[in-house]
Protein backbone atom coordinates (compact mmCIF):
# COMPACT_ATOMS: atom_id res chain seq x y z
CA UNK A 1 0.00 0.00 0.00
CA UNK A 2 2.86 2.40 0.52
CA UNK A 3 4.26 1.74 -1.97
CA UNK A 4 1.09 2.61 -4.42
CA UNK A 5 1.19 5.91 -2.83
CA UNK A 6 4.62 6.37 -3.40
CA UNK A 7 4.12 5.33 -7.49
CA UNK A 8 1.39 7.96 -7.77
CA UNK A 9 3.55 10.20 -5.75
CA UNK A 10 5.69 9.86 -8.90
CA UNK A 11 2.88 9.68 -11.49
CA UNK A 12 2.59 14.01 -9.92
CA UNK A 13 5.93 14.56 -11.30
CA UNK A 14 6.52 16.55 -14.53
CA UNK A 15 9.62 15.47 -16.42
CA UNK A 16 11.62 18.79 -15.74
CA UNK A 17 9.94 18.13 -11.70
CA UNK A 18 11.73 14.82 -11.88
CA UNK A 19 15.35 15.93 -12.47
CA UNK A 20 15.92 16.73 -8.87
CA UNK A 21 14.53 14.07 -7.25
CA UNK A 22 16.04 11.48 -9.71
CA UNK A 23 19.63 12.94 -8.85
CA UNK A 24 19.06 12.21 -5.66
CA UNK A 25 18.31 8.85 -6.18
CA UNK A 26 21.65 8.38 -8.28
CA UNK A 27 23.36 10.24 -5.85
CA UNK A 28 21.74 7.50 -2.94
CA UNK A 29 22.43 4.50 -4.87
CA UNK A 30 26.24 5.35 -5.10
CA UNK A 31 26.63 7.23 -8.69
CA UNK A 32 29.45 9.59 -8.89
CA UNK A 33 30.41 11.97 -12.05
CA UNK A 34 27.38 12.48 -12.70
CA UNK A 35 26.24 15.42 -15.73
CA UNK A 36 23.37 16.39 -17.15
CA UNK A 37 23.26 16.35 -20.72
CA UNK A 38 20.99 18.86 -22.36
CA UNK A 39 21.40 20.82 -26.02
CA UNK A 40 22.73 20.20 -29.12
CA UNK A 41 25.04 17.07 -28.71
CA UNK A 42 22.68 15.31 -26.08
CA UNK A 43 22.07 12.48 -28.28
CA UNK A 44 19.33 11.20 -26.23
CA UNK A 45 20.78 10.79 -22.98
CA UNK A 46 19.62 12.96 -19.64
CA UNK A 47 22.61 12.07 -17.49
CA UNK A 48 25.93 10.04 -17.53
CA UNK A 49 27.09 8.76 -14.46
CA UNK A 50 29.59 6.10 -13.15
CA UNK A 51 29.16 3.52 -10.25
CA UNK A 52 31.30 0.90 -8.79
CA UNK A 53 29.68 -2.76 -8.76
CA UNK A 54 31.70 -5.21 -7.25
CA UNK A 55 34.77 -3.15 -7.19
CA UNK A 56 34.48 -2.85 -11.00
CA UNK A 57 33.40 1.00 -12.25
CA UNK A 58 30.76 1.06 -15.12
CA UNK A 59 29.83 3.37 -17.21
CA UNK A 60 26.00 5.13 -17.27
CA UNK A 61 23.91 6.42 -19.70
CA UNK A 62 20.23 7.29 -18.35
CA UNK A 63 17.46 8.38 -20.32
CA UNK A 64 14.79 9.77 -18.08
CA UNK A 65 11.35 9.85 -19.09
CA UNK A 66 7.86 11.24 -17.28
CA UNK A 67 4.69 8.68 -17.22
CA UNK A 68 3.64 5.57 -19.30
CA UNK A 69 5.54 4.54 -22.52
CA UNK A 70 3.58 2.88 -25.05
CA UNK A 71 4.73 0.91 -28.10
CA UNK A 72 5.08 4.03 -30.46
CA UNK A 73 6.35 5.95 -27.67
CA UNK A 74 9.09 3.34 -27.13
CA UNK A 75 9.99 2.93 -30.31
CA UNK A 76 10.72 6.79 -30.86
CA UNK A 77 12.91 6.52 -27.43
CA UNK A 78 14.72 2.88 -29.16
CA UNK A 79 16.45 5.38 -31.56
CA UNK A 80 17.63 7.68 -29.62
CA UNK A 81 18.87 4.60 -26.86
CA UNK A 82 21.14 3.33 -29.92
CA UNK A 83 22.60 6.91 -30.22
CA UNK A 84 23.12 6.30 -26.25
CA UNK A 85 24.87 3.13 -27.08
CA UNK A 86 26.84 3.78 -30.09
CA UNK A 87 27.50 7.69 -29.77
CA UNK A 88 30.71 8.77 -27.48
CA UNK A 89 30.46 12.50 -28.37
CA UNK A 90 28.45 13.04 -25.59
CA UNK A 91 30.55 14.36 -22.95
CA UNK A 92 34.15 15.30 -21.97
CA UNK A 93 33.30 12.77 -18.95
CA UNK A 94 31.89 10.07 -20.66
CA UNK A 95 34.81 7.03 -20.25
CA UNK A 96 33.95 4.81 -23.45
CA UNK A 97 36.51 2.52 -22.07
CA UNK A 98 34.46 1.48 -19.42
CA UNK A 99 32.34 -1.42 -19.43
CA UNK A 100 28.85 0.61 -20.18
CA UNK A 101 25.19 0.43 -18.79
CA UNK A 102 22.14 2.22 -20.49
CA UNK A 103 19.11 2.43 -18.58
CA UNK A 104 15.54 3.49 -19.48
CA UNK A 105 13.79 5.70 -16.57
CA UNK A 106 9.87 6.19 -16.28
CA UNK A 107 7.98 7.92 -13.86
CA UNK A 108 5.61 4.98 -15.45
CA UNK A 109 5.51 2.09 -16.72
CA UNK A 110 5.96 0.40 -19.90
CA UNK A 111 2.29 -0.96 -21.06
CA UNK A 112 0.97 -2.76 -24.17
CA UNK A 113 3.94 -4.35 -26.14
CA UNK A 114 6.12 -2.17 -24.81
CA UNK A 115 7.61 -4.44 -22.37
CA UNK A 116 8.08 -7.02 -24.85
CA UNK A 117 10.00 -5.12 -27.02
CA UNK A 118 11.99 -3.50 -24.53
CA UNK A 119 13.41 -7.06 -23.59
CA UNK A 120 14.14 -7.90 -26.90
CA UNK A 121 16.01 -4.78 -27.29
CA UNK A 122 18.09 -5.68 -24.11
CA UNK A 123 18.83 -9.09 -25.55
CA UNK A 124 19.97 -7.58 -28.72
CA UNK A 125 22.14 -5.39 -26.83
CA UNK A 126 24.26 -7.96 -25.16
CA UNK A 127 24.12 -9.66 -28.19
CA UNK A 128 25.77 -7.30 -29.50
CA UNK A 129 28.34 -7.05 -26.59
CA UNK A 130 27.69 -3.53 -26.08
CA UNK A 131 27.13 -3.34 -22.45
CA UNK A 132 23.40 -4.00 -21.19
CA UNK A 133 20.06 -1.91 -21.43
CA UNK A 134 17.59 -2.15 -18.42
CA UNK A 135 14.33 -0.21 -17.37
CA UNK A 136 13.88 0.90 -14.25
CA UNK A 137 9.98 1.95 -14.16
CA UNK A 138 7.98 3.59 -11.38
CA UNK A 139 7.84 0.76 -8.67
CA UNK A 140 11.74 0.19 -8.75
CA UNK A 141 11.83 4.27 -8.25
CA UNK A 142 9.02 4.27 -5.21
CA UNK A 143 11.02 1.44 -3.74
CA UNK A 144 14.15 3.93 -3.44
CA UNK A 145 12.29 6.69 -2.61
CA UNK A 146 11.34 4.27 0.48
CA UNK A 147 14.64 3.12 1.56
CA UNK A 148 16.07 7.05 1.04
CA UNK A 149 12.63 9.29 1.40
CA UNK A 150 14.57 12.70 1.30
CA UNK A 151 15.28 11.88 -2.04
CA UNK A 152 11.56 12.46 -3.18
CA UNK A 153 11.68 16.02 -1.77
CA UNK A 154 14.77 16.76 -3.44
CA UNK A 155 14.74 20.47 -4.74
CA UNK A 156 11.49 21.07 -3.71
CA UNK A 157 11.78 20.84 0.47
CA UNK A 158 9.41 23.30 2.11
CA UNK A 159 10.90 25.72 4.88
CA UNK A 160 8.74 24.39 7.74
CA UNK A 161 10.11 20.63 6.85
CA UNK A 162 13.54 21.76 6.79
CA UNK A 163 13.50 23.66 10.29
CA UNK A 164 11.77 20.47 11.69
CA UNK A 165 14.47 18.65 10.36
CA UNK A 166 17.21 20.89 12.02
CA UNK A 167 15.15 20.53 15.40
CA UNK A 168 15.95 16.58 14.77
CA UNK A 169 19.65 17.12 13.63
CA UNK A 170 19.83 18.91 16.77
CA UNK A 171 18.25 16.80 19.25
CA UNK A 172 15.47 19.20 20.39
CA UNK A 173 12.17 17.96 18.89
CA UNK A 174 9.28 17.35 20.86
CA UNK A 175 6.13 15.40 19.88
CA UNK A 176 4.71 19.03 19.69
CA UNK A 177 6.35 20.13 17.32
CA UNK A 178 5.78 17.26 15.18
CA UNK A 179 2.03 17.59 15.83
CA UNK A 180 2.03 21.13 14.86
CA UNK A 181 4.17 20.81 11.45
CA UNK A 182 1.42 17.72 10.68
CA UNK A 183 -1.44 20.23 10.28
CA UNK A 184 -0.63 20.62 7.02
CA UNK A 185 -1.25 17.11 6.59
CA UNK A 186 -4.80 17.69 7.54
CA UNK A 187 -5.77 20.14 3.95
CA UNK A 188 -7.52 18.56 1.60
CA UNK A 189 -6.60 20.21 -1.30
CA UNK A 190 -2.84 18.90 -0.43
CA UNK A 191 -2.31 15.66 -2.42
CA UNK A 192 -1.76 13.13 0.05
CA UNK A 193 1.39 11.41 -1.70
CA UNK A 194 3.34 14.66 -0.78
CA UNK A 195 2.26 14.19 2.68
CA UNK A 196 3.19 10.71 3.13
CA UNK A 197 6.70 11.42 1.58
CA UNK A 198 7.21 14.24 4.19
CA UNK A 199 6.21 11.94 6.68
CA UNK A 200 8.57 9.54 5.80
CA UNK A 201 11.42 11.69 5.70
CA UNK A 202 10.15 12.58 9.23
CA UNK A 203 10.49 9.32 10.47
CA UNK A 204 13.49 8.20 8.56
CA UNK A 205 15.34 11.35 10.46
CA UNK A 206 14.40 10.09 13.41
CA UNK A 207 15.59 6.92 12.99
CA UNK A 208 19.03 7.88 12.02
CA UNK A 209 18.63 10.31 15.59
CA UNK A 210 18.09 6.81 17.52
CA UNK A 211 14.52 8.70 18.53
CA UNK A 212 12.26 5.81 17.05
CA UNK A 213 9.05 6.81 19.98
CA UNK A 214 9.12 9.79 18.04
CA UNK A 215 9.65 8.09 14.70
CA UNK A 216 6.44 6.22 15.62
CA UNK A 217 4.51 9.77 16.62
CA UNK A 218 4.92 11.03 13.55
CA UNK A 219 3.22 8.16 11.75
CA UNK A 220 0.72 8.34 13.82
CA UNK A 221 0.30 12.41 12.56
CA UNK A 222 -0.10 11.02 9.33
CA UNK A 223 -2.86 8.57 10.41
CA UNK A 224 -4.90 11.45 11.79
CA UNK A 225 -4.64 13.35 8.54
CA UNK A 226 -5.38 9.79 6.59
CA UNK A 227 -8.69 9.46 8.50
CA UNK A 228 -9.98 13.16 8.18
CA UNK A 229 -10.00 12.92 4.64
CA UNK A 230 -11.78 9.65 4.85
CA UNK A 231 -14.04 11.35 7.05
CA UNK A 232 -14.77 14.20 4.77
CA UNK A 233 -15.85 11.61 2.01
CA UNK A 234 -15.85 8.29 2.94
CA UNK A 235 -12.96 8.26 -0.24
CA UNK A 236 -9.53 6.68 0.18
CA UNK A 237 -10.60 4.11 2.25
CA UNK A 238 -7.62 1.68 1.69
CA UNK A 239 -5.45 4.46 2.93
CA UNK A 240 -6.40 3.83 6.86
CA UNK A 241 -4.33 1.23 7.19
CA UNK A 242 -1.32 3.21 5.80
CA UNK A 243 -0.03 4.80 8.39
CA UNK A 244 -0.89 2.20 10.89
CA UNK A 245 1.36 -0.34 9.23
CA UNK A 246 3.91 2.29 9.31
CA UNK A 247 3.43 3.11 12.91
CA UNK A 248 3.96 -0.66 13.65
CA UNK A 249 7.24 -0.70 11.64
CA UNK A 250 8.48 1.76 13.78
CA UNK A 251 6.85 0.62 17.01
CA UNK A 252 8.52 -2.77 16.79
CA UNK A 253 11.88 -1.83 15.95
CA UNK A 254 11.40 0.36 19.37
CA UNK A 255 10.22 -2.81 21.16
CA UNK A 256 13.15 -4.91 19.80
CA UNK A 257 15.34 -2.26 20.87
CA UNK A 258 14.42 -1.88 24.28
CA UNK A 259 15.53 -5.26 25.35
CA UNK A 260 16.03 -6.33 29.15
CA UNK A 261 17.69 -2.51 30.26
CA UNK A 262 14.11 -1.45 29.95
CA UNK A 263 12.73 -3.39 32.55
CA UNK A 264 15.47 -2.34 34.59
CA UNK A 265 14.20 0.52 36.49
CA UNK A 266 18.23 1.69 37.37
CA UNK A 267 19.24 1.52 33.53
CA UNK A 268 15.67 3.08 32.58
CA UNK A 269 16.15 5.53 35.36
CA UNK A 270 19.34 6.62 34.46
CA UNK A 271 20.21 7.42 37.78
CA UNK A 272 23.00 9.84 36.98
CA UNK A 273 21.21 12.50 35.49
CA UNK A 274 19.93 15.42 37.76
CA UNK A 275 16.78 15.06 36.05
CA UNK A 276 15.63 11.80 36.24
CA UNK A 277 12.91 12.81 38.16
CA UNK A 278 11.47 13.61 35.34
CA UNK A 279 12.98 11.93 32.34
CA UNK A 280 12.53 8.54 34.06
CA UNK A 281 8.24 8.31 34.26
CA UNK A 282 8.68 10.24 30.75
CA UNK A 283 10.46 7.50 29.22
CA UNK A 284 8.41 4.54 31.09
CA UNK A 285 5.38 6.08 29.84
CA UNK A 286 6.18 6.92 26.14
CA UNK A 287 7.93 3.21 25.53
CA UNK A 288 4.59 1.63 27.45
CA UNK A 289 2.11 3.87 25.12
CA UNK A 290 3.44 3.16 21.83
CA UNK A 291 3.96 -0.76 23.07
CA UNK A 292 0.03 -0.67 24.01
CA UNK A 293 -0.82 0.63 20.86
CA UNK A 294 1.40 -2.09 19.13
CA UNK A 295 -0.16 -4.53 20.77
CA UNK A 296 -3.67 -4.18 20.03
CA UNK A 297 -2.69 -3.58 16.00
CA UNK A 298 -1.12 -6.90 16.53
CA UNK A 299 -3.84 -8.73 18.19
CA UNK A 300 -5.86 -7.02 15.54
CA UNK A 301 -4.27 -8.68 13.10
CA UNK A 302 -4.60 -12.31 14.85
CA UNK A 303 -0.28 -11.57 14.95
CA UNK A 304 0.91 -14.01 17.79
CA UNK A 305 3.83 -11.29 18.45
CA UNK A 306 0.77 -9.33 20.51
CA UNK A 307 1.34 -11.38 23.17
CA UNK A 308 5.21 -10.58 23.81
CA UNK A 309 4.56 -7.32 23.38
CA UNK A 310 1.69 -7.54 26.13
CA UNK A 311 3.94 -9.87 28.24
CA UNK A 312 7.16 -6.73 28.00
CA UNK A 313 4.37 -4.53 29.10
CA UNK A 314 3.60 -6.32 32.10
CA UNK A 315 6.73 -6.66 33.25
CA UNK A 316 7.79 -2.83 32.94
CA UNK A 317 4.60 -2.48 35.04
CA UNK A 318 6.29 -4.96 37.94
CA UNK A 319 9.63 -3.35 37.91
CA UNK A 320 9.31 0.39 37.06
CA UNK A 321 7.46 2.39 39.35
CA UNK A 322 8.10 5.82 37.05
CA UNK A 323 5.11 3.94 34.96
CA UNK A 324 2.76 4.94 37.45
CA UNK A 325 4.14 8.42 37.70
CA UNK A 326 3.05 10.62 35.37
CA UNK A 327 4.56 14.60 35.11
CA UNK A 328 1.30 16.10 33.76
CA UNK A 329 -2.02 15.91 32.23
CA UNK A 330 0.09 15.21 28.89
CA UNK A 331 0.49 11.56 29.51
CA UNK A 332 -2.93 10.92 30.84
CA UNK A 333 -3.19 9.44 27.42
CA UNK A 334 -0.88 6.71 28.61
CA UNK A 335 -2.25 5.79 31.71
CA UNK A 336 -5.65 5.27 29.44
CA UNK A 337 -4.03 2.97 26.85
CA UNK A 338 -1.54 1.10 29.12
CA UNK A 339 -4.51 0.06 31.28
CA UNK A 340 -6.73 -0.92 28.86
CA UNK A 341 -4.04 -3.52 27.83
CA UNK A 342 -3.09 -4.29 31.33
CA UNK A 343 -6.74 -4.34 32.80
CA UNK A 344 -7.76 -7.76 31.51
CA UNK A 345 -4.55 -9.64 31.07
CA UNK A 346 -3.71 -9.16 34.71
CA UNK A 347 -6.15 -7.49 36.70
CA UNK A 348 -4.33 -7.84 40.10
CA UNK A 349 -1.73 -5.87 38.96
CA UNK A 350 -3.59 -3.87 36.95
CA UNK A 351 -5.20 -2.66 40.42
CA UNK A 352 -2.49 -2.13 42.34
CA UNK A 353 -0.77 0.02 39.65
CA UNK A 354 -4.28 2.41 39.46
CA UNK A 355 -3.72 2.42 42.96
CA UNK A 356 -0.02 3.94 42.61
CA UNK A 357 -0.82 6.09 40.25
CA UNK A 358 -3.90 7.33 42.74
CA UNK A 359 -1.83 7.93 45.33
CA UNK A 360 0.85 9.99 43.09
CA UNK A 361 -1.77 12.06 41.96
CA UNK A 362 -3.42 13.21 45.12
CA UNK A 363 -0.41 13.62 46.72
CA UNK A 364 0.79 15.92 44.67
CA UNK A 365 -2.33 17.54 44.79
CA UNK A 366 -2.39 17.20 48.34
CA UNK A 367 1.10 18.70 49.22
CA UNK A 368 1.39 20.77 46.41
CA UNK A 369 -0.13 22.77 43.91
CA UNK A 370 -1.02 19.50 41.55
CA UNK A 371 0.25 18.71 38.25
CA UNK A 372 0.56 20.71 35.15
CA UNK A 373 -1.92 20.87 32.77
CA UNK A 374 -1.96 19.40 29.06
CA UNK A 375 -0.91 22.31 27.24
CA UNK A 376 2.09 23.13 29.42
CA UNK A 377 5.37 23.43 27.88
CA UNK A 378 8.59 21.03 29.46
CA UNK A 379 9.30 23.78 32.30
CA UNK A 380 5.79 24.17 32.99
CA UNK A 381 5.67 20.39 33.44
CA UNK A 382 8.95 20.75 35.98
CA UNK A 383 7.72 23.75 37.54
CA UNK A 384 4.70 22.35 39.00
CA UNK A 385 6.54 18.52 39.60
CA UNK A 386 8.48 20.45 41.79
CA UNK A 387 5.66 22.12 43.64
CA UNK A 388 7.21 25.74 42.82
CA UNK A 389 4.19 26.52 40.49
CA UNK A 390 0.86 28.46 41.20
CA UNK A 391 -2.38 27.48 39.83
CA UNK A 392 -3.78 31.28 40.06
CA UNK A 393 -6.58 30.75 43.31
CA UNK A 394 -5.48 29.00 46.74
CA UNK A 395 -8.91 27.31 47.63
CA UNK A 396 -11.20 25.90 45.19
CA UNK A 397 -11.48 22.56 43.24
CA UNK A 398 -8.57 21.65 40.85
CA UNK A 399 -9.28 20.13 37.57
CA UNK A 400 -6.92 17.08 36.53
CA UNK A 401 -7.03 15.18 33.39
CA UNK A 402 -4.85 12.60 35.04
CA UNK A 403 -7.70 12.02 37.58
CA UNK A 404 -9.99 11.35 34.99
CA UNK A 405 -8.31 8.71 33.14
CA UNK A 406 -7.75 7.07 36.21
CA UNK A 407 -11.50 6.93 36.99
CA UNK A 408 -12.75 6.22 33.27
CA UNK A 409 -10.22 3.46 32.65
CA UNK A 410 -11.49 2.02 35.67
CA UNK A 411 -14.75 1.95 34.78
CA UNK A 412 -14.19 0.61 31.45
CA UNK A 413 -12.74 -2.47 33.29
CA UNK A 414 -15.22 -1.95 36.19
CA UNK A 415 -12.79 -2.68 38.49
CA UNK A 416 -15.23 -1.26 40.98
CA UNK A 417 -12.65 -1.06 44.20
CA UNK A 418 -9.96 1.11 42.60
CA UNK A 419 -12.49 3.35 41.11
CA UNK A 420 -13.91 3.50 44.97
CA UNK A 421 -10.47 4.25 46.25
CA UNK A 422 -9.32 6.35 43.57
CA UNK A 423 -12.90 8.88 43.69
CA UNK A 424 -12.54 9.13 47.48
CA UNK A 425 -8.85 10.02 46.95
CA UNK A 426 -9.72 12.33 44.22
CA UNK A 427 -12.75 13.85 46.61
CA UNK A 428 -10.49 14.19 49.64
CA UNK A 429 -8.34 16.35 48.10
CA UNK A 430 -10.68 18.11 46.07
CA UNK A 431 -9.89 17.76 42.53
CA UNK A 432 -12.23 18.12 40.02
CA UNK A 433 -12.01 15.85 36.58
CA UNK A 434 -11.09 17.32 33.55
CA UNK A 435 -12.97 15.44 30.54
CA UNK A 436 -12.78 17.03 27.10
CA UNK A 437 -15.61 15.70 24.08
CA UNK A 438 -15.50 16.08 20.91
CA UNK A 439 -18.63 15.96 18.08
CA UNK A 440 -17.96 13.26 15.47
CA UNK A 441 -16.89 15.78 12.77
CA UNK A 442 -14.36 16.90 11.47
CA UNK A 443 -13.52 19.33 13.95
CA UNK A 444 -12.23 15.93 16.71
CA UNK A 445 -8.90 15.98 14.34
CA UNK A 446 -7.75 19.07 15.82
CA UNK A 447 -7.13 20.57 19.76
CA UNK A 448 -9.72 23.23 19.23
CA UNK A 449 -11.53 22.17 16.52
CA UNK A 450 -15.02 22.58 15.51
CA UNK A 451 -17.30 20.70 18.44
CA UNK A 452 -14.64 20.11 20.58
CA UNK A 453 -16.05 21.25 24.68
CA UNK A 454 -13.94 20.79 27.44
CA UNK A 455 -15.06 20.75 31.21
CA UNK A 456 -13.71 21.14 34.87
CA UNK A 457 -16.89 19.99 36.92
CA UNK A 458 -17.33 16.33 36.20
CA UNK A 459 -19.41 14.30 38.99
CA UNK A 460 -18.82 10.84 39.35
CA UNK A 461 -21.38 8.48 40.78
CA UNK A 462 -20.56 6.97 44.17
CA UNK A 463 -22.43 3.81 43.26
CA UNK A 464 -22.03 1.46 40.96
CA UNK A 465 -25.29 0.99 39.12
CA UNK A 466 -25.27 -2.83 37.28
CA UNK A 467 -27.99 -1.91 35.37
CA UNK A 468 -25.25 1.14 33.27
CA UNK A 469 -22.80 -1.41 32.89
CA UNK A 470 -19.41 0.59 33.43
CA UNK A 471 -21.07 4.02 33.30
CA UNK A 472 -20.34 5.81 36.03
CA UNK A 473 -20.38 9.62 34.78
CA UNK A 474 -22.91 11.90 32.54
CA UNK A 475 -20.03 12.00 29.69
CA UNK A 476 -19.76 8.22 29.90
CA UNK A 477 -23.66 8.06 29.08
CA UNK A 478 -22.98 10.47 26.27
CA UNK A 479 -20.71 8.20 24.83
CA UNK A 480 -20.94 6.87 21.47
CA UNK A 481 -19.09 5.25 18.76
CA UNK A 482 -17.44 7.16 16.00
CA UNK A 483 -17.82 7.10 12.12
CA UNK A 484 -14.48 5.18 12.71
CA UNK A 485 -15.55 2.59 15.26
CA UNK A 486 -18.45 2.02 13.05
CA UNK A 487 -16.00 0.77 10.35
CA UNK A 488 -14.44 -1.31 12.69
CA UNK A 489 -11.38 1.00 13.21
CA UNK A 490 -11.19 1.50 16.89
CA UNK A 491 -7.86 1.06 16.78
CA UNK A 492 -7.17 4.25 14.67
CA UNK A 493 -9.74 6.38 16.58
CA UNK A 494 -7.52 5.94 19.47
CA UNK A 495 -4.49 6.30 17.34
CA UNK A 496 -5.79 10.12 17.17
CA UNK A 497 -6.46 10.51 20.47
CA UNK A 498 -2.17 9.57 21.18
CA UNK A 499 -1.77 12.75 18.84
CA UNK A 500 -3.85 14.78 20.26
CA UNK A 501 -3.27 13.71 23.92
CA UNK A 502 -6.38 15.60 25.76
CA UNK A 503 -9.42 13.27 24.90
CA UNK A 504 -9.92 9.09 24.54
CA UNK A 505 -13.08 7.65 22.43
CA UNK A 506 -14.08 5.65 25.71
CA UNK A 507 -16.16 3.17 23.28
CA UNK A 508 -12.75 2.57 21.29
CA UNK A 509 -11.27 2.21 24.75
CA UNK A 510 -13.75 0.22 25.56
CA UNK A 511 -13.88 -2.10 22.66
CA UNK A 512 -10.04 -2.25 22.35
CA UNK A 513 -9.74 -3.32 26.49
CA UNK A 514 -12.17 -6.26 26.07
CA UNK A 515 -10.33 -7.91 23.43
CA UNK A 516 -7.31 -8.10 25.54
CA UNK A 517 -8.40 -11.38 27.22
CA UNK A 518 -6.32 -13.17 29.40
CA UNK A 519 -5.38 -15.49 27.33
CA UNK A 520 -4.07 -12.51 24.51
């Protein structure tokens, strides 16, 4: 699937469009002395170029051409390929001495009997023992746009990519940022191939930065801006599963990196930093929320890996108590998704980890002024962790998105004595529960989009009525599935709400936590 994208990411591209980002390619594939030929004495060719192959250097002629080539169309470029072959007046650089390779570039593909005759011109050329002739038509080119994405943006990079990308070089991007730059994902007159080639770059950057949670993010930016264009028209429906496939590329090279030093809550800690106070629950919870995510795409797809990566899970639970630690409302987010994978697999310790995180919570709202909220910048975040912030009013209920993702993933499992304990807590210290809703439009894909109401005065019952199931609250009532759920993609209606970070689809939840049996 990406790699259709990627083809009719190509099919865009004008011939004189293409010249940049076919350099590039050259340039990734190991070409050297390489010159454009253009005017009078071009004979044909677009570039020469040289490569070593097997510690041999050949000799290339490439004739670039934009979309399909049909049999008259090929036959009109066969001439000008024997001028390629049998012509050396081409360029001071051109070493005829050299063993020599002519190749045939499309932005297309060759269709009708153009194929045919194509190979029986490459047979004739050997034949002839004058080198060999090959094609290398749009699929070869996506496929090295893949392994070396840049090279699709080559001459035509847009400012705000290449500042993000200077943020990465320098090892200062946040999953803000990202989020903000993917906006521009979410236009609809934007063609979506450019998109998932900016993405891709993205990601690839991060890679190389050994930053593969963030790698992961920004797929996950690009599934947002996937599913608000299928939500404007119901069109591109094969395109959900784009991004997700690329999130779990990235996901799982993070899981198969973090190995046993990740359960190790001295290694994860990283006890020699100042602040590890703060980078350690930071960590625990952004490996944990990209592994939950993982996990249900996996068990989604019936893939018996889901249950290593649930089994990992668990045991970062046991051993790292900076999982149920949390800096702000920001990773409330987390606490939602890890314990809807947690919840049924092993609800002891699902418990007594929603107790921990209780207890962390009130505390701090307790002895201090609370926890920042979700739009607070790093220092906010540290300000208030260490109890030197203000919230503005010294009496008075204190709203806490953390508070209420404790309560609602509760009640989602209806683990009805940590949702006791964690309300009273909650009461006792008198913090109010942040919930933000969102309409099923298209205003849910953004912060403050269109339908999108946030509230500070949430009540939660104090009994457990059997007759609502797991309802418990007035927004839990209000609940109901999405345009997305609907179409059986739960999955990627929470994958927005890991963007977004301030709301959850508590029927996705919902849906999602029940399939994690205990035998998952």
């Amino acid at each position: 699937m990406l790699r259709d994208v990627l083809e009719n990411y190509l099919d865009q591209l004008s011939e004189r469009e293409f010249d940049a980002p076919f350099l590039a390619i050259l340039r990734s594939l190991g070409f050297f002395d390489i010159h454009p030929l253009h005017g009078q004495f071009e004979f044909g060719k677009d570039f020469i170029a040289k490569r070593e192959e097997n510690g041999e250097v050949k000799q290339y002629s490439l004739q670039s051409k934009a979309g399909d080539l049909d049999l008259r169309k090929w036959r009109e470029l066969r001439n000008q390929l024997e001028e390629i072959r049998t012509t050396v007046l081409s360029h001071p650089n051109f070493d005829q001495a050299l063993p020599r390779r002519t190749v045939l570039v499309t932005t297309g593909r060759l269709i009708g009997e153009a194929p045919l005759s194509a190979q029986q011109y490459g047979h004739y050329v050997e034949g002839k023992g004058d080198g060999t002739f090959e094609t290398w038509e749009r699929d070869r080119l996506a496929e090295y746009i893949e392994d070396s994405p840049a090279v699709g943006l080559a001459g035509q990079m847009p400012d705000e990519l290449l500042g993000l990308i200077g943020s990465i070089g320098a090892g200062s991007t946040t999953t803000r940022e990202i989020e903000r730059f993917s906006r521009r994902w979410l236009d609809n007159h934007r063609p979506l191939e450019s998109s998932v080639v900016e993405c891709l770059v993205l990601a690839s950057r991060l890679r190389e930065r050994n930053r593969l949670d963030l790698a992961a993010y920004a797929t996950l930016c690009l599934g947002r801006s996937t599913a608000a264009r299928w939500h404007a028209d119901r069109a591109e429906d094969d395109f959900l599963d784009l991004a997700p496939r690329a999130f779990v590329h990235y996901a799982t090279l993070l899981w198969e990196r973090c190995g046993a030093e990740a359960l190790d809550a001295e290694e994860l800690a990283d006890s020699g930093e100042f602040s590890s106070f703060a980078t350690y629950p930071v960590r625990c919870l952004r490996i944990a929320e990209i592994l939950a995510l993982l996990a249900f795409w996996l068990l989604r797809e019936s893939d018996p890996r889901s249950r290593d990566v649930v089994n990992y899970l668990l045991v970062l639970a046991k051993s790292n108590p900076g999982l149920a630690h949390p800096i702000s409302d920001n990773w409330a987010i987390s606490l939602v998704l890890v314990g809807a994978v947690l919840g049924k697999r092993d609800e002891r310790l699902t418990e007594r980890w929603l107790r921990e995180v209780t207890k962390w919570i009130a505390d701090h709202y307790d002895q201090a002024p609370g926890l920042a909220g979700i739009d607070s910048d790093e220092t906010t975040e540290l300000e208030w962790l260490l109890g030197r912030a203000t919230n503005g009013s010294s009496d008075g209920a204190r709203p806490s998105l953390l508070a209420t993702a404790v309560l609602d993933i509760e009640a989602i499992l209806e683990i009805q004595a940590a949702y006791d304990t964690s309300r009273h807590e909650f009461l006792a210290v008198d913090i109010h529960q942040q919930v933000v809703e969102f309409v099923d439009n298209l205003g849910q894909y953004q912060r403050d989009g269109d339908g999108v109401a946030q509230s500070a005065d949430n009540t939660y019952e104090d009994s457990w009525n059997p007759s609502d199931e797991w309802k418990v609250a007035a927004h839990h009532r209000r609940a109901r599935p999405t345009a997305l759920e609907l179409s059986g993609r739960e999955w990627q209606q929470l994958a927005i709400s890991l963007v977004l970070r301030d709301r959850w689809s508590l029927t996705a939840l919902r849906a999602l936590a029940l399939s994690m049996t205990a035998d998952s």
